[in-house]
Structure formats: structure tokens, C-alpha cells
N, C-alpha and C. Protein backbone atom coordinates (compact mmCIF):
# COMPACT_ATOMS: atom_id res chain seq x y z
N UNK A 1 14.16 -17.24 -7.22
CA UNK A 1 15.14 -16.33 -6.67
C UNK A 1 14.78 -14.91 -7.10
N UNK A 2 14.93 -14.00 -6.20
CA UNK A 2 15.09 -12.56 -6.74
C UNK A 2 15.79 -11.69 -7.33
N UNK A 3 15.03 -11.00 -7.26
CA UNK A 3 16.83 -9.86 -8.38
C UNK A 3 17.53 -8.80 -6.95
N UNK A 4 18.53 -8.47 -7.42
CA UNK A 4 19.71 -7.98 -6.29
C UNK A 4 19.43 -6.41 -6.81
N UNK A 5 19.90 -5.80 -6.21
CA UNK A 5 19.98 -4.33 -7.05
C UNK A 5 21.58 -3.96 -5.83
N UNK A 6 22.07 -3.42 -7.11
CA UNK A 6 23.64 -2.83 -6.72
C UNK A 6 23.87 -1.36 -6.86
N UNK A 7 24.12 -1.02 -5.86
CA UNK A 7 24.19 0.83 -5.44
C UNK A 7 25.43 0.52 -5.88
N UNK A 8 25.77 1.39 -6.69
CA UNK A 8 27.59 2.03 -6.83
C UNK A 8 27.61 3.14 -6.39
N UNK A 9 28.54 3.64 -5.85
CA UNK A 9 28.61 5.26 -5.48
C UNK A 9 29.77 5.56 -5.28
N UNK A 10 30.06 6.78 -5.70
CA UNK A 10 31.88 7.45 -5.49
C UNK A 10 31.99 7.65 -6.64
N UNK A 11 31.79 7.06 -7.97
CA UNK A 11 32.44 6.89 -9.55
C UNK A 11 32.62 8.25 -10.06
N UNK A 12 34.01 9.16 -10.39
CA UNK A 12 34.07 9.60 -11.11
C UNK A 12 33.59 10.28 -12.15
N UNK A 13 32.27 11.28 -12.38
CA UNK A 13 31.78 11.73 -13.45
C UNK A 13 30.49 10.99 -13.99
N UNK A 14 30.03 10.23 -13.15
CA UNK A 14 29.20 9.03 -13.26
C UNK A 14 28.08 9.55 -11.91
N UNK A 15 28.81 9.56 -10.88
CA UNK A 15 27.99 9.81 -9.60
C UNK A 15 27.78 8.14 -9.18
N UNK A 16 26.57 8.50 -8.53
CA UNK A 16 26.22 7.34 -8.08
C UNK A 16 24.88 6.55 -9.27
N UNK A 17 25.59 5.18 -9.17
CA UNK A 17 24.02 4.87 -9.77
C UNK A 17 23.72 3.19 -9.32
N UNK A 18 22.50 2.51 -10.18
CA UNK A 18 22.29 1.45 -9.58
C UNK A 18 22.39 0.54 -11.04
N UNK A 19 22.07 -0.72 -10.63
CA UNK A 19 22.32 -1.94 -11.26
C UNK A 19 21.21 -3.05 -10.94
N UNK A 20 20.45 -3.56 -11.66
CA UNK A 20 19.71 -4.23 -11.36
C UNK A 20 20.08 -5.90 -11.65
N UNK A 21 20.44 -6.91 -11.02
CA UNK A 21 20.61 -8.39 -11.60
C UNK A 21 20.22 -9.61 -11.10
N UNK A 22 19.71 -10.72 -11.97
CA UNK A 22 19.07 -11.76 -11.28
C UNK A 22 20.09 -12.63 -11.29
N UNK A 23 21.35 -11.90 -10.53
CA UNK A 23 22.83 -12.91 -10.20
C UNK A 23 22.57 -12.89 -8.92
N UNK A 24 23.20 -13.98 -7.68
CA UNK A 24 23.22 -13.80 -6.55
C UNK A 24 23.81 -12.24 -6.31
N UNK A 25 23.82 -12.82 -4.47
CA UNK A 25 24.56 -11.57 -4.07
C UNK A 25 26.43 -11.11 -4.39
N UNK A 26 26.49 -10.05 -4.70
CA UNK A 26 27.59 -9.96 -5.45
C UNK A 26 29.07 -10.24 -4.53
N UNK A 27 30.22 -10.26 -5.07
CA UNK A 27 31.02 -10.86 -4.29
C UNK A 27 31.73 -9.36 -3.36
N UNK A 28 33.00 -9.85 -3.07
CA UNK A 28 33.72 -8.94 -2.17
C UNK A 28 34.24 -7.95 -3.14
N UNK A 29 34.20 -7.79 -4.67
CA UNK A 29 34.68 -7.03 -5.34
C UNK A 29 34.13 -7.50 -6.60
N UNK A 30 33.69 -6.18 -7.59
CA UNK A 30 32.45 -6.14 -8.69
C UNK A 30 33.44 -5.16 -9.72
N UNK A 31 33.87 -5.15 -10.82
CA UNK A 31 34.78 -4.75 -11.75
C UNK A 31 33.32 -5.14 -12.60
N UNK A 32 33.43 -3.92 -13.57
CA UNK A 32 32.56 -3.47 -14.63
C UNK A 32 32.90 -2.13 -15.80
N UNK A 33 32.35 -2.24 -16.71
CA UNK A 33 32.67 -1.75 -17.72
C UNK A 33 32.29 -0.23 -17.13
N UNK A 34 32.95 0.96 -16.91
CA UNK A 34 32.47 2.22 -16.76
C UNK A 34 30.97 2.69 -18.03
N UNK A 35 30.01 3.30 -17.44
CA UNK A 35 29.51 3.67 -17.74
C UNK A 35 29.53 5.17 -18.96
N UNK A 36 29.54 4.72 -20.43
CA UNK A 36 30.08 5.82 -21.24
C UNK A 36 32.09 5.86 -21.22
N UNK A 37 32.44 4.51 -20.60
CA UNK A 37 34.12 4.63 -20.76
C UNK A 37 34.54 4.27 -22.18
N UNK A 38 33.38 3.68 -22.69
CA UNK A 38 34.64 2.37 -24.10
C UNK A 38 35.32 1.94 -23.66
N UNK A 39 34.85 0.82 -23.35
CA UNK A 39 36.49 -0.50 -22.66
C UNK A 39 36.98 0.26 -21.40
N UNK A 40 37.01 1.55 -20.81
CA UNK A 40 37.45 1.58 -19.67
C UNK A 40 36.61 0.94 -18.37
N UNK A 41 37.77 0.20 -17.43
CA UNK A 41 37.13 -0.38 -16.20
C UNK A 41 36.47 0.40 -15.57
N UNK A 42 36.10 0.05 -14.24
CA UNK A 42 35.45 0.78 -12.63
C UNK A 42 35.80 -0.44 -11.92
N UNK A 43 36.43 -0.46 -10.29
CA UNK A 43 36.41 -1.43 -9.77
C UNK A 43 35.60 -0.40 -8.53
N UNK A 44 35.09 -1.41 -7.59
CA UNK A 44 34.30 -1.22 -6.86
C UNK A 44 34.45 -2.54 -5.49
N UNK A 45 34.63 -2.05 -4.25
CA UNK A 45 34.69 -3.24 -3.48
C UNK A 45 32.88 -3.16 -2.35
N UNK A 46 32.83 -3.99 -2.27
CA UNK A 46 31.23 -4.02 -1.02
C UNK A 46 31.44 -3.36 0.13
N UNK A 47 30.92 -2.62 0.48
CA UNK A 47 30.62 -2.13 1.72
C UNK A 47 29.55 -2.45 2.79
N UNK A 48 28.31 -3.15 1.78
CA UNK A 48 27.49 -3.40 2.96
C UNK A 48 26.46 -4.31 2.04
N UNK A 49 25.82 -5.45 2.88
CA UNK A 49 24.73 -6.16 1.70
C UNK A 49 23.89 -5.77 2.74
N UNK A 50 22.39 -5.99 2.68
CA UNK A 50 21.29 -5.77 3.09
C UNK A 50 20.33 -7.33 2.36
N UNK A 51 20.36 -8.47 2.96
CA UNK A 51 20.03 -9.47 2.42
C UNK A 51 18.29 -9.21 2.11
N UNK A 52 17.80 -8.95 3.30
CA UNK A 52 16.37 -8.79 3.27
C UNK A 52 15.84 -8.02 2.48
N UNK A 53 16.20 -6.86 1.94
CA UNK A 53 15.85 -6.00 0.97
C UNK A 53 16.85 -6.43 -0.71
N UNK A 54 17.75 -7.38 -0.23
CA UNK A 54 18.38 -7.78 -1.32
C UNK A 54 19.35 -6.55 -2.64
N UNK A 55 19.66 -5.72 -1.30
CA UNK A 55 20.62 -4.36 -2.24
C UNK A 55 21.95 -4.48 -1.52
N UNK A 56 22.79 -4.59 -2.08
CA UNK A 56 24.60 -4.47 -2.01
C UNK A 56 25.06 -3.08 -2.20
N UNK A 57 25.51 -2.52 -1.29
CA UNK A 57 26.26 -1.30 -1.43
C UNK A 57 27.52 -1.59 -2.11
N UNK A 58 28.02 -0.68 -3.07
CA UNK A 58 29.69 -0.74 -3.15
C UNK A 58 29.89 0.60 -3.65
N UNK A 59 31.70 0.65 -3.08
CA UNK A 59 32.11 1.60 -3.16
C UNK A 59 33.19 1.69 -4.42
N UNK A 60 33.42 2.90 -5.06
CA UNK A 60 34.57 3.16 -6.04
C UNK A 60 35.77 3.31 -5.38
N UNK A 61 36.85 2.38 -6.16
CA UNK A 61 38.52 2.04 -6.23
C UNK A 61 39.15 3.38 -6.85
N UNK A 62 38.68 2.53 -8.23
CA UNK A 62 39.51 3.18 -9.13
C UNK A 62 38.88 3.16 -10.70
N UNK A 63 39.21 3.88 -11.88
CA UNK A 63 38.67 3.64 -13.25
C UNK A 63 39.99 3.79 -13.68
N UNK A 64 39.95 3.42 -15.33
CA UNK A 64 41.45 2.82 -16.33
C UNK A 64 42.15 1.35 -16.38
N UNK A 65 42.53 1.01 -16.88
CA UNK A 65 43.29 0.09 -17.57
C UNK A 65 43.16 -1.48 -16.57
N UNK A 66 42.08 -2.40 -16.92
CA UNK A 66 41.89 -2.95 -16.54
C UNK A 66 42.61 -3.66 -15.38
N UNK A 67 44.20 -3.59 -15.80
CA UNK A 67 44.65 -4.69 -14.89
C UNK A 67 45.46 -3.65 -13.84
N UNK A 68 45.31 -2.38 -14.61
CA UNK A 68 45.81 -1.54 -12.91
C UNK A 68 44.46 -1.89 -12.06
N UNK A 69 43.16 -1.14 -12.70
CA UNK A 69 42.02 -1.36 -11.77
C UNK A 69 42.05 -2.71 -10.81
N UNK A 70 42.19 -3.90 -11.43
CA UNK A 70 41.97 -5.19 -10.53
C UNK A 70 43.26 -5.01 -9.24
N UNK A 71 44.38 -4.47 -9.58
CA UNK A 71 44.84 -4.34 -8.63
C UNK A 71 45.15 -3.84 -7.54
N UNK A 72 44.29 -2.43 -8.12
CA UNK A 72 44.16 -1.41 -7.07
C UNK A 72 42.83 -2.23 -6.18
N UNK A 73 41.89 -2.75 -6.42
CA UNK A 73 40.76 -2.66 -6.33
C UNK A 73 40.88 -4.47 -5.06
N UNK A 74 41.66 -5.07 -5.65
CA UNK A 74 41.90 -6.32 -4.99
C UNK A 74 42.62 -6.05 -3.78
N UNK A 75 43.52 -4.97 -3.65
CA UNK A 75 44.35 -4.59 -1.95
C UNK A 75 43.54 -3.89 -1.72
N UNK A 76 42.59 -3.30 -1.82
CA UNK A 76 41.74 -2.46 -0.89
C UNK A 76 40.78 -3.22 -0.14
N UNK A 77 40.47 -4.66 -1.09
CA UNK A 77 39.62 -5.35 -0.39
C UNK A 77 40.37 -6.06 0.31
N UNK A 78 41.72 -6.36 0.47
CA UNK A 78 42.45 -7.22 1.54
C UNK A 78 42.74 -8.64 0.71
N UNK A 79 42.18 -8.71 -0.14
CA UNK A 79 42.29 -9.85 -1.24
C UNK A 79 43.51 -10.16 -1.54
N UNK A 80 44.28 -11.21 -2.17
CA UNK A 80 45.56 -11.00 -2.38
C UNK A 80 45.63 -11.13 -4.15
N UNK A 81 46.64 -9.80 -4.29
CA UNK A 81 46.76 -9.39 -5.93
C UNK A 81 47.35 -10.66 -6.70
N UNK A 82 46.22 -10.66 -7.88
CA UNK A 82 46.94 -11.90 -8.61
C UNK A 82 48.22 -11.02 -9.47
N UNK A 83 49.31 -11.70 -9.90
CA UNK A 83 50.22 -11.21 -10.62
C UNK A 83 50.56 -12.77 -11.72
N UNK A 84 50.78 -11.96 -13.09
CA UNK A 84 50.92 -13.01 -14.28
C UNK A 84 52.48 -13.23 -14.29
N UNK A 85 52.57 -14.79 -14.26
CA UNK A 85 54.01 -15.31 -13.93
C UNK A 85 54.43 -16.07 -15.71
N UNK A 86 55.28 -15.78 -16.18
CA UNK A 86 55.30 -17.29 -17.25
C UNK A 86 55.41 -18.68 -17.20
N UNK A 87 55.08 -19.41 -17.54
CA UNK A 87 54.98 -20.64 -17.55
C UNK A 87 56.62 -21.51 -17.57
């Protein structure tokens, strides 16, 4: 198998940059540690794969507090927001 390379672009103070991984192709939404955040998120949803050249576009949500990010980042993709219920 090959390696994927992941364009991010839009990020906040970051710009655009890339990602190199010998994970498949990435899903409908890629949450990662900001670059220089300490523990702050980046969510990011796909915009476009390119199988043959094996590069995934994605675009920036949002950065901060992990579980705002997943949620901002999960309705943009049309996904439906998980929410923590008690048992």
C-alpha cells in the first residue's frame, strides 16, 4: 500500500500545510492536534480525494476545546453530532 499525503488548508496562523501517512484514505472528517497548539484541536472536513495521486484535500472548521471542535466540525460535514448522555 502507499502513503496518502493530506493538504490541510484554511488553519488559522498555521496556513496551509501537508501531512504525510501510510493510513488509508482519510475519512469524512480528520481532527488533529494543532500544529504548535499544546493540546489544542483543528477539525478539518474533506473536500476532495484524488485516489490516483493518493492526496485528500481538507478544509478548516474550527481550532479549541476539543469537544466544541468535534462538534462544530461533525455538522458541517452533515454527520450527526454525538452528544454524552449518562448512563
Amino acid at each position: 500500500m502507499g502513503r496518502w499525503v493530506y493538504e490541510f488548508s484554511g488553519c488559522p496562523d498555521s496556513g496551509g500545510y501537508r501531512q504525510i501517512a501510510d493510513d488509508q484514505e482519510p475519512g469524512d472528517v480528520v481532527l488533529c492536534e494543532r500544529p504548535g497548539g499544546l493540546g489544542v484541536v483543528a477539525g478539518f472536513v474533506r473536500e476532495s480525494v484524488d485516489d490516483m495521486m493518493m492526496v485528500a484535500r481538507l478544509g478548516w472548521v474550527a481550532c479549541g476545546d476539543p469537544s466544541v471542535v468535534a462538534s462544530a466540525v461533525l455538522q458541517v460535514s452533515g454527520r450527526p453530532v454525538l452528544t454524552w448522555r449518562d448512563a
